[in-house]
C-alpha atoms as a PDB file:
ATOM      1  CA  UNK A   1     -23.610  32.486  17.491  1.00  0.00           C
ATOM      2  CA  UNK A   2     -23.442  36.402  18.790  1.00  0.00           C
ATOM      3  CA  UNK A   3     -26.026  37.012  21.816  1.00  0.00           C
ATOM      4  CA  UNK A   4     -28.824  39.080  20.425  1.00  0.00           C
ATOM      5  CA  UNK A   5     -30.723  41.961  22.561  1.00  0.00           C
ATOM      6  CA  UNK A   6     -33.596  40.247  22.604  1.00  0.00           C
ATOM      7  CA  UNK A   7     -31.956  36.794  24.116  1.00  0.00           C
ATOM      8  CA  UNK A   8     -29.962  38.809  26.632  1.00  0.00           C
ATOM      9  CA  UNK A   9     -33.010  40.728  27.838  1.00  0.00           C
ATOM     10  CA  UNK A  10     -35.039  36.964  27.962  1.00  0.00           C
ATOM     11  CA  UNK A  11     -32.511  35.639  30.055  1.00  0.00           C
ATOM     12  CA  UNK A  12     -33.519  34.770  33.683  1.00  0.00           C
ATOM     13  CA  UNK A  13     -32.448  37.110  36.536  1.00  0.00           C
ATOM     14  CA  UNK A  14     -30.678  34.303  37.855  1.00  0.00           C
ATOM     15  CA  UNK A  15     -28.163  34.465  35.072  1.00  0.00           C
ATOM     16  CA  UNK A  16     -27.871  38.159  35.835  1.00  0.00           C
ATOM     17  CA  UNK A  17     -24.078  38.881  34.417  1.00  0.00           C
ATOM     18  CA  UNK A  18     -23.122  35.666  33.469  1.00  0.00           C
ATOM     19  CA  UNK A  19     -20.366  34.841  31.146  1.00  0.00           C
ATOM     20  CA  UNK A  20     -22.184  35.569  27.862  1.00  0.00           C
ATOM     21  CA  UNK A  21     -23.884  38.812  29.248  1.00  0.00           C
ATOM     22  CA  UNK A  22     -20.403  40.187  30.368  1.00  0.00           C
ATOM     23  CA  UNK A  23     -18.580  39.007  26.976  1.00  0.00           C
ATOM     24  CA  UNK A  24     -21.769  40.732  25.206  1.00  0.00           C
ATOM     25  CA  UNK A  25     -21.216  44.429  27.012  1.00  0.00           C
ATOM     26  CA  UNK A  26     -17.681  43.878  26.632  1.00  0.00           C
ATOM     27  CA  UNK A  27     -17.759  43.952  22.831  1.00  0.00           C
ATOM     28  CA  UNK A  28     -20.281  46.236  22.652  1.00  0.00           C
ATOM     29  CA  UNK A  29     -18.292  48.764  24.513  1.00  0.00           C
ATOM     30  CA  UNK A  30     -15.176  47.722  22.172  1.00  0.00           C
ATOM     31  CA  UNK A  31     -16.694  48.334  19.127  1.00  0.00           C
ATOM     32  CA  UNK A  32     -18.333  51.813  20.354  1.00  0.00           C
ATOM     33  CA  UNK A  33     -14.284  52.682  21.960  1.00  0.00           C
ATOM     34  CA  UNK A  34     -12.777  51.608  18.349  1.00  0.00           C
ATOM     35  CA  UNK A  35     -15.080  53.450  16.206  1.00  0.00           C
ATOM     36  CA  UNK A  36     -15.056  57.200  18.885  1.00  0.00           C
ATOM     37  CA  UNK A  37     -11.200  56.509  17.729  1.00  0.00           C
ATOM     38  CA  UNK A  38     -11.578  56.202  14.322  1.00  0.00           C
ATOM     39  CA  UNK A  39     -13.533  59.212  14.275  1.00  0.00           C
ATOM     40  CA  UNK A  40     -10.882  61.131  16.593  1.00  0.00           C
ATOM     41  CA  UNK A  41      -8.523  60.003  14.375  1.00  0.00           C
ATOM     42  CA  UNK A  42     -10.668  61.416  11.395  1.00  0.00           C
ATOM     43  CA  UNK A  43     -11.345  64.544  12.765  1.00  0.00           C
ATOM     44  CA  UNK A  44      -7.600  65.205  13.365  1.00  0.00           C
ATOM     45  CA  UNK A  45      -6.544  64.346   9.796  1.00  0.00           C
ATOM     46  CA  UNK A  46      -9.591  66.362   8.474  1.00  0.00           C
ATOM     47  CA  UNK A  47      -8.482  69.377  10.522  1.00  0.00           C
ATOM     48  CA  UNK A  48      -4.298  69.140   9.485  1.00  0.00           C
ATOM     49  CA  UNK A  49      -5.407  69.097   6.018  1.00  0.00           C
ATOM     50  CA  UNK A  50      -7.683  72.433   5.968  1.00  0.00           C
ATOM     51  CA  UNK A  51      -6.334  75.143   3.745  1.00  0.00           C
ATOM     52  CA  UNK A  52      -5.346  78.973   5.277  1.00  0.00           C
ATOM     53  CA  UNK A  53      -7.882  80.864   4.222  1.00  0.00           C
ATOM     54  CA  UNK A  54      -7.626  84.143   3.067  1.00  0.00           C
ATOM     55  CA  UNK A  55     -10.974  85.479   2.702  1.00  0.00           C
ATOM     56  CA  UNK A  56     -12.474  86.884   6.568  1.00  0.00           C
ATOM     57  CA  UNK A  57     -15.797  85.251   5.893  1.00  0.00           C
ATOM     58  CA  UNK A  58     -14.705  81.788   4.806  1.00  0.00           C
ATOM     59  CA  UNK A  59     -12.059  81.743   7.401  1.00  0.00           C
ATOM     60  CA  UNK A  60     -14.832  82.654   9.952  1.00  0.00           C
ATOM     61  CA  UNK A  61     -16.746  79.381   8.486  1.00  0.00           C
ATOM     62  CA  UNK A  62     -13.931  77.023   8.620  1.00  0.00           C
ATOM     63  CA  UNK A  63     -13.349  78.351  12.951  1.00  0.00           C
ATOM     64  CA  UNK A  64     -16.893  77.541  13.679  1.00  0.00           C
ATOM     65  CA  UNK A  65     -16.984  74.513  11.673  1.00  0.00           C
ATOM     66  CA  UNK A  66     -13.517  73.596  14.142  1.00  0.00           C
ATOM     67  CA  UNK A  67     -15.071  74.902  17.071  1.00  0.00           C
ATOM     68  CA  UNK A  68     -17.961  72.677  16.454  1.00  0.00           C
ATOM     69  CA  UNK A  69     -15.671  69.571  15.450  1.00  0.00           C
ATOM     70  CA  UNK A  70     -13.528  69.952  18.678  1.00  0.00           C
ATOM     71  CA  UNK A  71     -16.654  69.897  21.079  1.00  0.00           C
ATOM     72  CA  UNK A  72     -18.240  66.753  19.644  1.00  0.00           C
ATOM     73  CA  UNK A  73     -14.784  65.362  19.811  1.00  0.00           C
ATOM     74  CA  UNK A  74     -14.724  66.559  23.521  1.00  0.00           C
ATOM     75  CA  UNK A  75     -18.396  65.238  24.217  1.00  0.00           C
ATOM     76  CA  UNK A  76     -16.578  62.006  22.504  1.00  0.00           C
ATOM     77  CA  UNK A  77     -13.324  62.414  24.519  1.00  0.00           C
ATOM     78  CA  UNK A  78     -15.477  61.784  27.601  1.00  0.00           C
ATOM     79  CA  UNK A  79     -17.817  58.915  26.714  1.00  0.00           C
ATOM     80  CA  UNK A  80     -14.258  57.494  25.646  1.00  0.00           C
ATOM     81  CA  UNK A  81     -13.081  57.776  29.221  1.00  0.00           C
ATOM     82  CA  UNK A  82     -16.452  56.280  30.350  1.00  0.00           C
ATOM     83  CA  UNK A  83     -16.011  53.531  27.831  1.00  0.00           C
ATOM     84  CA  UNK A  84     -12.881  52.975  29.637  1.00  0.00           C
ATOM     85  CA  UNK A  85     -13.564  52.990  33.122  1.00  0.00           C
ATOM     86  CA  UNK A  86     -16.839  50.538  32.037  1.00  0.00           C
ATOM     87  CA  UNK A  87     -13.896  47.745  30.955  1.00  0.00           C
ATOM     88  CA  UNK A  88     -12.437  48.119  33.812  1.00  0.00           C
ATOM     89  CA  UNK A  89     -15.227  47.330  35.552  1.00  0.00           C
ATOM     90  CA  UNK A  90     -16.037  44.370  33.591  1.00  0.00           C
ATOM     91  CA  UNK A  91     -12.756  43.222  34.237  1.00  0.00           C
ATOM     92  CA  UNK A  92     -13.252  43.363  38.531  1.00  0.00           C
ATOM     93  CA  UNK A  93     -16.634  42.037  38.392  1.00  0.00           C
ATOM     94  CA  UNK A  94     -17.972  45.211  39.352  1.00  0.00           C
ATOM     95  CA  UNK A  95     -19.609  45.987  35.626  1.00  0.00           C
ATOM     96  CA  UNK A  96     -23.394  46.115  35.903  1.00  0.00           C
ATOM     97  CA  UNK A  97     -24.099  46.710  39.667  1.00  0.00           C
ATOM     98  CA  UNK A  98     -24.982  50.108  41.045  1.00  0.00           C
ATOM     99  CA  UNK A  99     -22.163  52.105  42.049  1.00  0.00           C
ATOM    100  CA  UNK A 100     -23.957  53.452  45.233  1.00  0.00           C
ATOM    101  CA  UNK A 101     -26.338  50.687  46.002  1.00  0.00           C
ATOM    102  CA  UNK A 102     -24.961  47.416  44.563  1.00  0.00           C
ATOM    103  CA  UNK A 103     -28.136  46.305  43.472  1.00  0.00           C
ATOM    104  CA  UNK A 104     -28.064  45.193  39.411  1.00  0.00           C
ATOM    105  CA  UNK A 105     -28.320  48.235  37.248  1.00  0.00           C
ATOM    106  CA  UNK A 106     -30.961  45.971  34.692  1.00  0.00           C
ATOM    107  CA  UNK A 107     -29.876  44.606  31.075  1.00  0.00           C
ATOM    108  CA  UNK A 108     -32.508  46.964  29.781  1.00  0.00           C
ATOM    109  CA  UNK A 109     -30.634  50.253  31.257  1.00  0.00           C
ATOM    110  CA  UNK A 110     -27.326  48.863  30.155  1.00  0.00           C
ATOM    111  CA  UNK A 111     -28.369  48.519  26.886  1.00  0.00           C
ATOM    112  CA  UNK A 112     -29.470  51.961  26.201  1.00  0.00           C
ATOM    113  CA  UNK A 113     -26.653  52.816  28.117  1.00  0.00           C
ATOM    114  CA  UNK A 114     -23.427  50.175  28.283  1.00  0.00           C
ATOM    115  CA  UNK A 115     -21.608  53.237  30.375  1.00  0.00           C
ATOM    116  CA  UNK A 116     -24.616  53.312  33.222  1.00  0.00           C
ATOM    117  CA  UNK A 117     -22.762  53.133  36.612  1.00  0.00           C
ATOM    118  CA  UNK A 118     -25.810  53.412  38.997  1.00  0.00           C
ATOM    119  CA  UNK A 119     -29.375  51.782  38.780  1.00  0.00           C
ATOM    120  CA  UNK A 120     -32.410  53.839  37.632  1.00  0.00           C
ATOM    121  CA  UNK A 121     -33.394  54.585  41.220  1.00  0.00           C
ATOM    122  CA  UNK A 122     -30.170  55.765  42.556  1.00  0.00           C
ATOM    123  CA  UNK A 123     -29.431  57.824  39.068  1.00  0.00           C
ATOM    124  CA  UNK A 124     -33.089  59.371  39.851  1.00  0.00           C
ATOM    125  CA  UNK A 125     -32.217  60.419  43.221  1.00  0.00           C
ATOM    126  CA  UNK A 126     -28.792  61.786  42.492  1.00  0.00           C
ATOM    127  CA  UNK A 127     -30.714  64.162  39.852  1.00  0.00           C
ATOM    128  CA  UNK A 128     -33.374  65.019  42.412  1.00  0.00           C
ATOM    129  CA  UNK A 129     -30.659  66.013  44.881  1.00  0.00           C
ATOM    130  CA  UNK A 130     -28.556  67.928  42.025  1.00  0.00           C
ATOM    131  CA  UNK A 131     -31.496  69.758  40.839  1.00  0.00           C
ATOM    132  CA  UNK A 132     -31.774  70.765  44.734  1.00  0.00           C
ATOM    133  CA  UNK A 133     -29.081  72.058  45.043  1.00  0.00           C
ATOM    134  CA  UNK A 134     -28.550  74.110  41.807  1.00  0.00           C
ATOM    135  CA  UNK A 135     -32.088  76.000  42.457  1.00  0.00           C
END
């Protein structure tokens, strides 16, 4: 039987990414990698089989709708390479600790988001120091 959010976020600290937990994220992330390159793939087919147009206006329509297409695909492109480097970290047992502070980033966090590399209070910090600095 599949793990379920709710028994994954039960689970005792102590069991903090065990076996189950990391095969859980692990297929999560596949399935969210497989279907960002099903739509990639989509979008690519879509796009080779749009018509010239001849009118200025509809031609006009059909760039923007592109333009549009090609930076959700980009925004995609990059949660794809996040995807990636998230595997990888499942598979050197580094998946689910903070990057800077090696403390456990928190089922809850990596639920909302399976690509988190740094805990709440790190990712706060690095935002307070980023907003700092762009001021």
């Amino acid at each position: 039987m599949a793990l379920t959010e709710a028994a994954l976020l039960a689970m005792p600290e102590a069991d903090y990414m065990n076996d189950e937990q990391i095969a859980f994220f692990r297929d999560r992330l596949t399935s969210m990698r497989n279907e960002l390159q099903r739509k990639v793939d989509e979008t690519v087919e879509y796009m080779r089989e749009q018509e010239t147009v001849a009118d200025p206006a509809d031609r006009a329509t059909v760039e923007e709708e592109h333009a549009l297409e090609l930076r959700t695909r980009d925004r995609e492109r990059k949660l794809l390479k996040k995807i990636e480097q998230a595997l990888t970290r499942i598979d050197d047992g580094s998946y689910g600790f903070c990057e800077e502070t090696g403390e456990p980033i928190g089922i809850a966090r990596l639920l909302a988001r399976p690509t988190a590399t740094l805990s709440v209070d790190a990712q706060t910090r690095r935002e307070r120091v980023q907003k700092l600095f762009a001021d």
